[in-house]
C-alpha atoms as a PDB file:
ATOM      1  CA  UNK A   1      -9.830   9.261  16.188  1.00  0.00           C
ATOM      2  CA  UNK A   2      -7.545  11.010  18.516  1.00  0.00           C
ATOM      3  CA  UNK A   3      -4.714  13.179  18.144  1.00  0.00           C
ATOM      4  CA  UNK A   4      -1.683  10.775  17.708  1.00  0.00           C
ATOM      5  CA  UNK A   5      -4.111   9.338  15.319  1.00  0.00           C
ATOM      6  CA  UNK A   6      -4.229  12.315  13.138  1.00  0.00           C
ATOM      7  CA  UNK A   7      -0.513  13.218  13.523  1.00  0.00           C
ATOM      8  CA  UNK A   8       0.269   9.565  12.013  1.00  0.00           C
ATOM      9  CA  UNK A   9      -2.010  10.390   9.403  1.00  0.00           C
ATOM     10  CA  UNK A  10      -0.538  13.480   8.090  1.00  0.00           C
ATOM     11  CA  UNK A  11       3.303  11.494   9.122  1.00  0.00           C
ATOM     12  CA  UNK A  12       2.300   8.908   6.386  1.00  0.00           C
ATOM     13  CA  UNK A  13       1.068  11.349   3.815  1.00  0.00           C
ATOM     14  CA  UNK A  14       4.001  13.421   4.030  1.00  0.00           C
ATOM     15  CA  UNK A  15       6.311   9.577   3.900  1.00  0.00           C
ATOM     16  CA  UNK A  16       3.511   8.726   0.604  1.00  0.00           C
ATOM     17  CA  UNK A  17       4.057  12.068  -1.903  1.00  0.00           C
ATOM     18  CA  UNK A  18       7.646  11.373  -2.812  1.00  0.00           C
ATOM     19  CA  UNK A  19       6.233   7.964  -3.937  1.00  0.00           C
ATOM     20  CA  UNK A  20       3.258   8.636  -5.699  1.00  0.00           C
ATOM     21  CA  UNK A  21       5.124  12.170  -7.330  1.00  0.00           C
ATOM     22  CA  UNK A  22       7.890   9.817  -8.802  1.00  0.00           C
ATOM     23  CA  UNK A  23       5.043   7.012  -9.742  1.00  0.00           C
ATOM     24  CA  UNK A  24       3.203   9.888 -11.700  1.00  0.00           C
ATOM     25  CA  UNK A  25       6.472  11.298 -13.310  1.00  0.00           C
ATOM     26  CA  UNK A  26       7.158   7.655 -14.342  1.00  0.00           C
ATOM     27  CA  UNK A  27      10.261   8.116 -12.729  1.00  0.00           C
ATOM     28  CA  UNK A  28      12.188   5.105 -10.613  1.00  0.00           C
ATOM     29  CA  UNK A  29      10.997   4.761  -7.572  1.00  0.00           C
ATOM     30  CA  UNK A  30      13.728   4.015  -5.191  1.00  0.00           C
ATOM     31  CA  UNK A  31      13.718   0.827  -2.418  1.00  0.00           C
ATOM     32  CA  UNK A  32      14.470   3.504   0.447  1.00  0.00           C
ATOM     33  CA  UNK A  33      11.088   5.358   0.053  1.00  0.00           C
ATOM     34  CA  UNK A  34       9.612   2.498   0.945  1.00  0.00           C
ATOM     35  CA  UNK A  35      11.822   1.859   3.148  1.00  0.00           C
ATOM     36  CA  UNK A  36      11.167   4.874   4.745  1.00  0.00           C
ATOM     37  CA  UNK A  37       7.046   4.437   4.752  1.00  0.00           C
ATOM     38  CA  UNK A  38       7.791   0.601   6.383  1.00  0.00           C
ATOM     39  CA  UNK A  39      10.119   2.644   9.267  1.00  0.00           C
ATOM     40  CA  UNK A  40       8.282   5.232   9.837  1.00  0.00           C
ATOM     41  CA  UNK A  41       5.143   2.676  10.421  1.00  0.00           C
ATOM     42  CA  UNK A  42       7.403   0.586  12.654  1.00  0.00           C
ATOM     43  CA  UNK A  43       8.495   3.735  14.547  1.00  0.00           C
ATOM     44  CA  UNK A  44       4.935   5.609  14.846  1.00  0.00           C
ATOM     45  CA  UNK A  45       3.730   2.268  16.089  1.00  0.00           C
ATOM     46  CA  UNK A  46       6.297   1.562  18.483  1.00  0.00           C
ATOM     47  CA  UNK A  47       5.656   5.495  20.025  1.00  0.00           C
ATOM     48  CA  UNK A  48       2.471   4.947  20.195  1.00  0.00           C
ATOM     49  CA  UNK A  49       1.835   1.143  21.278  1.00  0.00           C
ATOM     50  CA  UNK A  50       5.557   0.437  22.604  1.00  0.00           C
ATOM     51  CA  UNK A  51       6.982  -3.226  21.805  1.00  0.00           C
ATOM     52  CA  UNK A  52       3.820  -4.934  21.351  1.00  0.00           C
ATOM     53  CA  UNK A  53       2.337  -2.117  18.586  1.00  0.00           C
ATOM     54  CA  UNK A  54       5.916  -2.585  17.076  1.00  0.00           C
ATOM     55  CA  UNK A  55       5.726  -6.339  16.689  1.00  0.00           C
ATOM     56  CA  UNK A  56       1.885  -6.153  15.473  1.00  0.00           C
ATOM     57  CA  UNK A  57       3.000  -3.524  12.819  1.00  0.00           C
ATOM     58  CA  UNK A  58       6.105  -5.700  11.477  1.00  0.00           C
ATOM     59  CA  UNK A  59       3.927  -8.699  11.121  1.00  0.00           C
ATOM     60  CA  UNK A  60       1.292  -7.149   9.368  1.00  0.00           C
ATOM     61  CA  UNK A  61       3.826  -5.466   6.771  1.00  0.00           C
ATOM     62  CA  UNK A  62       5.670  -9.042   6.401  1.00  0.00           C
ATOM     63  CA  UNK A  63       2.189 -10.763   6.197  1.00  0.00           C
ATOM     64  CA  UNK A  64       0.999  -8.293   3.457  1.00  0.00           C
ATOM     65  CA  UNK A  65       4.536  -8.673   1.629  1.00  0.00           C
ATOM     66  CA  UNK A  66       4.172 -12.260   1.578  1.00  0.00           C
ATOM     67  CA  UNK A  67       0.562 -12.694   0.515  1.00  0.00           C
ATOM     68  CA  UNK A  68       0.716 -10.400  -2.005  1.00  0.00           C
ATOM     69  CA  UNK A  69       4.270 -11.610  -3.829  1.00  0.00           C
ATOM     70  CA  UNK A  70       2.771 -15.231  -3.495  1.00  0.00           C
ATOM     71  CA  UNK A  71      -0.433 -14.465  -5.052  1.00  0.00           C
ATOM     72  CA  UNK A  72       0.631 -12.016  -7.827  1.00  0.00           C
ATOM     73  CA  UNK A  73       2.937 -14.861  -9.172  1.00  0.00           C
ATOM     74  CA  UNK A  74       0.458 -17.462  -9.086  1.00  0.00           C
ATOM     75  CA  UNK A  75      -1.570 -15.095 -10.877  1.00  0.00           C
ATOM     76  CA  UNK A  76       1.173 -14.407 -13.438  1.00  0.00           C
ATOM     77  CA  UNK A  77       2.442 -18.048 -13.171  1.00  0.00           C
ATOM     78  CA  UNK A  78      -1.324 -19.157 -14.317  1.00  0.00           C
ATOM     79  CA  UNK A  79      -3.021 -16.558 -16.552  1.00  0.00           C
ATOM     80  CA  UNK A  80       1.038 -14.735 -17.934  1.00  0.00           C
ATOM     81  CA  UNK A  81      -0.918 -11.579 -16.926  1.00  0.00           C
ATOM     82  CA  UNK A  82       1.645  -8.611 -14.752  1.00  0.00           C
ATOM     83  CA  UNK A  83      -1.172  -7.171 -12.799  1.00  0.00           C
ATOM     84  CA  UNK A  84       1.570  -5.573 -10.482  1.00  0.00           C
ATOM     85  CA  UNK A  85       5.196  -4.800  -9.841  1.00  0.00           C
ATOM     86  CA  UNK A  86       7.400  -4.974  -7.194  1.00  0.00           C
ATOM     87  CA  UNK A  87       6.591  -1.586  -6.515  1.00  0.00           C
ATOM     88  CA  UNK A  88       3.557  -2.067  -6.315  1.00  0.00           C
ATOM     89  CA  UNK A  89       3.910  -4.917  -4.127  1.00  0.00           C
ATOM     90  CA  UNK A  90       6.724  -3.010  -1.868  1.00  0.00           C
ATOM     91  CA  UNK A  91       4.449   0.432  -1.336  1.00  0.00           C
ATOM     92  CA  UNK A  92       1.468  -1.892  -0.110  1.00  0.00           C
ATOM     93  CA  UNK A  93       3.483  -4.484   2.175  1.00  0.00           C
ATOM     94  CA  UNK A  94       5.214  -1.048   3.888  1.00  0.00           C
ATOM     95  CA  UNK A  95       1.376   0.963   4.143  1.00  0.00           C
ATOM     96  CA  UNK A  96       0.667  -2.056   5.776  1.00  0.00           C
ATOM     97  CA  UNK A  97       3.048  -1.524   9.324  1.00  0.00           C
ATOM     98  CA  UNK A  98       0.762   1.707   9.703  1.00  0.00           C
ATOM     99  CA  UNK A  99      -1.990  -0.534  10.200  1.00  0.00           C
ATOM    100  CA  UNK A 100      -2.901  -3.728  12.339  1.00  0.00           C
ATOM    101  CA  UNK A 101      -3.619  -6.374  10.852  1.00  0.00           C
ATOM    102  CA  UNK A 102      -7.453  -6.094  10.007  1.00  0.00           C
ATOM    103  CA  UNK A 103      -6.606  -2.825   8.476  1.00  0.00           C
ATOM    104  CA  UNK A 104      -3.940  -4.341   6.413  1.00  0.00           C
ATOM    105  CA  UNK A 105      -6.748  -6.817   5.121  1.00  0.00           C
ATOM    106  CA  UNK A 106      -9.149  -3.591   4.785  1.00  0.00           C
ATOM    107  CA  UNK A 107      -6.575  -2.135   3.087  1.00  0.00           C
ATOM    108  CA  UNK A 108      -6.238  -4.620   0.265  1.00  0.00           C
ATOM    109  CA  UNK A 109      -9.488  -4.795   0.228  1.00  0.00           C
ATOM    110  CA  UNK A 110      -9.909  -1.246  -1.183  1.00  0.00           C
ATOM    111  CA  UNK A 111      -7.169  -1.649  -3.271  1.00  0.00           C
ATOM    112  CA  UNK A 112      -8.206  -4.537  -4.943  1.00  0.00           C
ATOM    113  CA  UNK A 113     -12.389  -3.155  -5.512  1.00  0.00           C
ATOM    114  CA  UNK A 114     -10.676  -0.178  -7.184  1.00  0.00           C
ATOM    115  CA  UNK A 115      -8.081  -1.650  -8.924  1.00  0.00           C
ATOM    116  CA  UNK A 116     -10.967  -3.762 -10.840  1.00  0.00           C
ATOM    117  CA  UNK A 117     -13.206  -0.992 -11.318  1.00  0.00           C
ATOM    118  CA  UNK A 118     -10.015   1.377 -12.415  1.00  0.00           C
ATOM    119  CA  UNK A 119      -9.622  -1.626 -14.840  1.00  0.00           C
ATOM    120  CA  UNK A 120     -13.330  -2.021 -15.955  1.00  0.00           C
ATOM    121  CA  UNK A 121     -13.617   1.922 -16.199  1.00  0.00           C
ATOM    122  CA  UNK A 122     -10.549   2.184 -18.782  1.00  0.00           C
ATOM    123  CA  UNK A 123     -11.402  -1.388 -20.646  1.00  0.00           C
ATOM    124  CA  UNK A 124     -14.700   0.458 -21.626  1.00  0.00           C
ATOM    125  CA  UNK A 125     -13.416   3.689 -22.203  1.00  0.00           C
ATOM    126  CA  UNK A 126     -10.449   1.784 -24.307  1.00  0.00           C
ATOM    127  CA  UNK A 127      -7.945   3.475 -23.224  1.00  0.00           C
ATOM    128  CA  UNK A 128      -4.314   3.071 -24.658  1.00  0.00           C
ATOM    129  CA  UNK A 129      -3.029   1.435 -21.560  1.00  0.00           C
ATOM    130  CA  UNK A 130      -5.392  -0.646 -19.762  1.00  0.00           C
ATOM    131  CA  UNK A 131      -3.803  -0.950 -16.410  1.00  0.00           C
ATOM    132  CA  UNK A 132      -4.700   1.711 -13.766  1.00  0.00           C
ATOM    133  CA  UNK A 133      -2.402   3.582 -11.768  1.00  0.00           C
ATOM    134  CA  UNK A 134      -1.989   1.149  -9.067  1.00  0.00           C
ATOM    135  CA  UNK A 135       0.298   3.463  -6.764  1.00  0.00           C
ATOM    136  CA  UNK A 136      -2.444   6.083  -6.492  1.00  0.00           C
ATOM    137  CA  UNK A 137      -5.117   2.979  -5.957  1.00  0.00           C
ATOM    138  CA  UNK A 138      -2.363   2.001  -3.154  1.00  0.00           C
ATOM    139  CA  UNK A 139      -2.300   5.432  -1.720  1.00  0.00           C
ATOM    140  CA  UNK A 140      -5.800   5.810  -1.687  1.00  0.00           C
ATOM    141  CA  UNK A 141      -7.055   2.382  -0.044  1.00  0.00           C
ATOM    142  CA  UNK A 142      -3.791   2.924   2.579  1.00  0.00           C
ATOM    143  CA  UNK A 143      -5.695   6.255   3.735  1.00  0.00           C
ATOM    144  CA  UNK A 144      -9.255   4.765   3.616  1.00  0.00           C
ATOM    145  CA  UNK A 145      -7.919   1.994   5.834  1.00  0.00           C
ATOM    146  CA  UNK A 146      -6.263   4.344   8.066  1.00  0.00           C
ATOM    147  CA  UNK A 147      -8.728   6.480   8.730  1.00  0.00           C
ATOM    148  CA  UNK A 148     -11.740   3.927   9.077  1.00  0.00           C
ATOM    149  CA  UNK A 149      -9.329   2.655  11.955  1.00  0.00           C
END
């Protein structure tokens, strides 16, 4: 890991606590946050890897956008469960332009192996609400994947 490595580490963690401090104050999470994430992604990569980084970063955000919207409603066309909002969706799809794409697929890797074992933990413990708190779970498997780059 070198050191524009690390500085786009602690960039995205600074772009990720207005999102997750709204998320845990239940709070509205406005688009431009993530908006902001996405661009600051796009622009980090471009710095760092010029056009070609920028173009690899905007395809791996769009590709992440589009297979997760596509399979969350299939999921909630098929089984009427909401597993996860836009949101959700948005703060993933816009982690994603930090990464390349086999981090992006890292990524939701993480964040779907704790998602079901947030899910399994709180089913036994019956909790009141059974659904985990997806934007930390997104935080957390964004800064996994980053750093195991």
């Amino acid at each position: 890991m070198n050191g524009s490595h690390l500085i786009g580490c602690a960039l995205m963690i600074l772009l990720l606590l207005p999102v997750l401090v709204l998320h845990s104050e239940k709070r509205m999470v406005a688009d431009r946050f993530y908006g902001l994430i996405a661009l600051g992604g796009l622009g980090f990569a471009g710095l760092v890897q010029g056009l070609p980084g920028l173009m690899i970063a905007a395809l791996a955000g769009l590709g992440c956008l589009m297979l997760l919207s596509s399979v969350i409603a299939a999921i909630t066309l098929r089984w009427r469960l909401r597993l996860l909002t836009g949101g959700h969706i948005k703060l993933l799809a816009a982690g994603a332009t930090w990464l390349d794409p086999g981090g992006a697929l890292r990524m939701l890797g993480v964040a779907i192996a704790l998602f079901l074992l947030a899910a399994l933990f709180l089913r036994v413990r019956k909790a009141g609400d059974p659904r985990p708190d997806m934007a930390a779970i997104a935080a957390v498997a964004l800064l996994s994947a980053q750093l195991m780059a």
